[in-house]
C-alpha atoms as a PDB file:
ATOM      1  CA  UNK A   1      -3.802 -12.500   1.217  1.00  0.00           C
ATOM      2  CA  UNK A   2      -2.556 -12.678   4.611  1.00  0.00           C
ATOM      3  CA  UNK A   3       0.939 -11.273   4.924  1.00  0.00           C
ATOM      4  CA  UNK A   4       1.341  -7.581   6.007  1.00  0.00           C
ATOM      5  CA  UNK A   5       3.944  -5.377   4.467  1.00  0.00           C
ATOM      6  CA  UNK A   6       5.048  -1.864   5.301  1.00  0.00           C
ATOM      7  CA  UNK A   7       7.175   0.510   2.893  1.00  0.00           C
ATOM      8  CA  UNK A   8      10.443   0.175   3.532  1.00  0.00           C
ATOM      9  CA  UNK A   9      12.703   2.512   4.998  1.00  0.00           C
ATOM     10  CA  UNK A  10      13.678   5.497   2.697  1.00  0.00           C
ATOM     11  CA  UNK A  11      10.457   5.359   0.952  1.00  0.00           C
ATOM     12  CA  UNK A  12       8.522   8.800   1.191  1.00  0.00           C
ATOM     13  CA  UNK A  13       4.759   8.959   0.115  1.00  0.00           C
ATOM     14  CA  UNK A  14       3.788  12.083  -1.151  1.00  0.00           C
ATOM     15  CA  UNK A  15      -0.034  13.281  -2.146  1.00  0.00           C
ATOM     16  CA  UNK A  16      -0.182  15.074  -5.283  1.00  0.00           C
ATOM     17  CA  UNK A  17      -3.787  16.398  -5.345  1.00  0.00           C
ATOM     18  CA  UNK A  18      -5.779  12.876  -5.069  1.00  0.00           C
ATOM     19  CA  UNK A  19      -2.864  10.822  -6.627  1.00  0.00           C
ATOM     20  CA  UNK A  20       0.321  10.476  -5.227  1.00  0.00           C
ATOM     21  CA  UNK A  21       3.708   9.897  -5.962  1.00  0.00           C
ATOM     22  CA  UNK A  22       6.393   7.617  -3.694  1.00  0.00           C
ATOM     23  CA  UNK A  23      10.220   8.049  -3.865  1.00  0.00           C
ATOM     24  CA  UNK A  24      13.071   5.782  -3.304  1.00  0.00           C
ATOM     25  CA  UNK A  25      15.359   7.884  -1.264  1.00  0.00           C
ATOM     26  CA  UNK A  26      18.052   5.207  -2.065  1.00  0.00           C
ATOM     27  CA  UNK A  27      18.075   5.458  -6.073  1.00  0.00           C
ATOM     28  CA  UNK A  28      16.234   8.512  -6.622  1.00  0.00           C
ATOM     29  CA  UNK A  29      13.379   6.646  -8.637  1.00  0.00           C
ATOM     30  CA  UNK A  30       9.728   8.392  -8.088  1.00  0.00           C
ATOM     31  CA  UNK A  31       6.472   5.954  -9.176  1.00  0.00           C
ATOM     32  CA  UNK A  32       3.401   7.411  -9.528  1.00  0.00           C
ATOM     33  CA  UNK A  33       0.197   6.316  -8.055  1.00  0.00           C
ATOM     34  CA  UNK A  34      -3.181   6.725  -8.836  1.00  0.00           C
ATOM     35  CA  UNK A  35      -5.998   7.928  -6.488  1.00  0.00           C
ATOM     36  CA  UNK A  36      -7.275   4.554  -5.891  1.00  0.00           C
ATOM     37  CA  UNK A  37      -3.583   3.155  -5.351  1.00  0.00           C
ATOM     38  CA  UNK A  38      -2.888   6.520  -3.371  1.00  0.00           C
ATOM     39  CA  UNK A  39      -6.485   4.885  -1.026  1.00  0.00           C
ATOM     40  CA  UNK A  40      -4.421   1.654  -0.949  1.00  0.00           C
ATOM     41  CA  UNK A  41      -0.458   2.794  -0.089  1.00  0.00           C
ATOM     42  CA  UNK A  42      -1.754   5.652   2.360  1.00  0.00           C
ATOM     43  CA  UNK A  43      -3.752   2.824   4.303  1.00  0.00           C
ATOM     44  CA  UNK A  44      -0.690   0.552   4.050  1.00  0.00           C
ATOM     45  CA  UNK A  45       1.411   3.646   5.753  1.00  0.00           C
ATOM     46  CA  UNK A  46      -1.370   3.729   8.598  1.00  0.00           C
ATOM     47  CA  UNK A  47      -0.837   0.289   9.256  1.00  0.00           C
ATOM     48  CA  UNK A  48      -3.829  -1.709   8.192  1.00  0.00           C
ATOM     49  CA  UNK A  49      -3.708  -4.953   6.941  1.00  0.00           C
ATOM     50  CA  UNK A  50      -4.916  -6.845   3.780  1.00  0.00           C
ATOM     51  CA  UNK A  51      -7.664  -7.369   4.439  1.00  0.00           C
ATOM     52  CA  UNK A  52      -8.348  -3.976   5.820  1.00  0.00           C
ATOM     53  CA  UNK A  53      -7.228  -2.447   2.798  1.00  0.00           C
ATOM     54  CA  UNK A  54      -9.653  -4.119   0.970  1.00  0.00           C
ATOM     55  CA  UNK A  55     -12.161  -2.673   2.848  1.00  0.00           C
ATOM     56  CA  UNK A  56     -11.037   0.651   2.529  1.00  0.00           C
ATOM     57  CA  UNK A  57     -11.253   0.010  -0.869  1.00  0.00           C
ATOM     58  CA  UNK A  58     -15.103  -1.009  -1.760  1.00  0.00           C
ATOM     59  CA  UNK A  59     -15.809   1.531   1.287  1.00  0.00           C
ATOM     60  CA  UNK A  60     -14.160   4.197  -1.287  1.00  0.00           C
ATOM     61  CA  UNK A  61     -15.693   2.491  -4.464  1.00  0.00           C
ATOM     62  CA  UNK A  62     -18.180   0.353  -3.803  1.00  0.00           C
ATOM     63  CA  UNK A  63     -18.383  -0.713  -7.696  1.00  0.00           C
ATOM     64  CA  UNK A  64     -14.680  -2.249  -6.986  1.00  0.00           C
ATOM     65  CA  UNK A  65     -15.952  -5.277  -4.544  1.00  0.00           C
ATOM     66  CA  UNK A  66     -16.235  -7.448  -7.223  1.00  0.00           C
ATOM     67  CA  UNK A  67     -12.214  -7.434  -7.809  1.00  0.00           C
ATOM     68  CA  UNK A  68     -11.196  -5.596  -4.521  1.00  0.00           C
ATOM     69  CA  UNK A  69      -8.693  -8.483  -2.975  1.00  0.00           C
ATOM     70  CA  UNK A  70      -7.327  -9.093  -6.515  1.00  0.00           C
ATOM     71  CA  UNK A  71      -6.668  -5.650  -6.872  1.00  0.00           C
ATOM     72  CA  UNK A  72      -5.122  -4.586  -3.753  1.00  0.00           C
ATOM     73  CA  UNK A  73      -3.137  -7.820  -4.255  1.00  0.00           C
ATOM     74  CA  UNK A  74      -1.797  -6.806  -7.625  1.00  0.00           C
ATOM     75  CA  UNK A  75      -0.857  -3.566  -6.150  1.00  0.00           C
ATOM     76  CA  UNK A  76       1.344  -5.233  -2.977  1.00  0.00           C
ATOM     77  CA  UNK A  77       2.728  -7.746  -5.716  1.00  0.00           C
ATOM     78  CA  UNK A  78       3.541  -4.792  -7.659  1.00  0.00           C
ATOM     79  CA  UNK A  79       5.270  -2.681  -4.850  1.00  0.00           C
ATOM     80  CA  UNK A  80       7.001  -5.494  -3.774  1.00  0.00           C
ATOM     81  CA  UNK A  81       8.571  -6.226  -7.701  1.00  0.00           C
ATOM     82  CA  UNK A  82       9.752  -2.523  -7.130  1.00  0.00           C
ATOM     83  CA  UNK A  83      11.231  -3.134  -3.832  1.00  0.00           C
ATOM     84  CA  UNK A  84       8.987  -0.716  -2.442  1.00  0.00           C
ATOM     85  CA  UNK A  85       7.999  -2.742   0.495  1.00  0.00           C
ATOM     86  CA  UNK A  86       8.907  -5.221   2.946  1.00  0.00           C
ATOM     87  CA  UNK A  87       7.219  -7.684   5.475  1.00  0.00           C
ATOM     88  CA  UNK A  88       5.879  -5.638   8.583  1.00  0.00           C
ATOM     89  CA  UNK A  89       7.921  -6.016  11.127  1.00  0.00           C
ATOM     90  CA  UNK A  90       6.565  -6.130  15.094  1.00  0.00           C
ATOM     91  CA  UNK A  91       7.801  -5.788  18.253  1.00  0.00           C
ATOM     92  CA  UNK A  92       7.827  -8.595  20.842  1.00  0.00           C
ATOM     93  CA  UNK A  93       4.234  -8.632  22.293  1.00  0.00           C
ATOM     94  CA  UNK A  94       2.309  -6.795  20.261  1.00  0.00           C
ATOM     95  CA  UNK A  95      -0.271  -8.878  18.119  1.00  0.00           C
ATOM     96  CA  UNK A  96      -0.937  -8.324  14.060  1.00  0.00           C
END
């Protein structure tokens, strides 16, 4: 779990108490998102990486380390399936 990903353009995150909701400007779909996969997207949004989101994760619930990286890997496999994201894209001379 190595590559980063960002949303892509036209894809708004919105918190809906501690879950969360993200719409596809471009076909009008919402999906909803669960606190924990709220944790995960809104740290994607800030820029962290994999393995930074893991951490977030077992920071938030500690009881998750046992599955952390497989979740937070199902969730980016899932996002991506819904062409929700795309690879993270930086400028010339600025490091990952």
């Amino acid at each position: 779990m190595s590559d980063t990903v960002q949303l892509r353009p036209g894809i708004t995150l919105t918190a809906v108490g501690e879950d969360a909701v993200l719409l596809d400007e471009r076909t009008g779909h919402y999906h909803q998102l669960n606190a924990t996969a709220h944790l995960i997207v809104q740290a994607l949004v800030d820029g962290a990486a994999p393995a930074e989101l893991v951490r977030r994760l077992t920071t938030a619930h500690p009881d998750a380390a046992p599955t952390a990286e497989a979740d937070v890997t199902a969730l980016l496999e899932q996002l991506h399936a819904a062409g929700l994201t795309r690879p993270l894209t930086r400028r010339a001379g600025t490091t990952p």
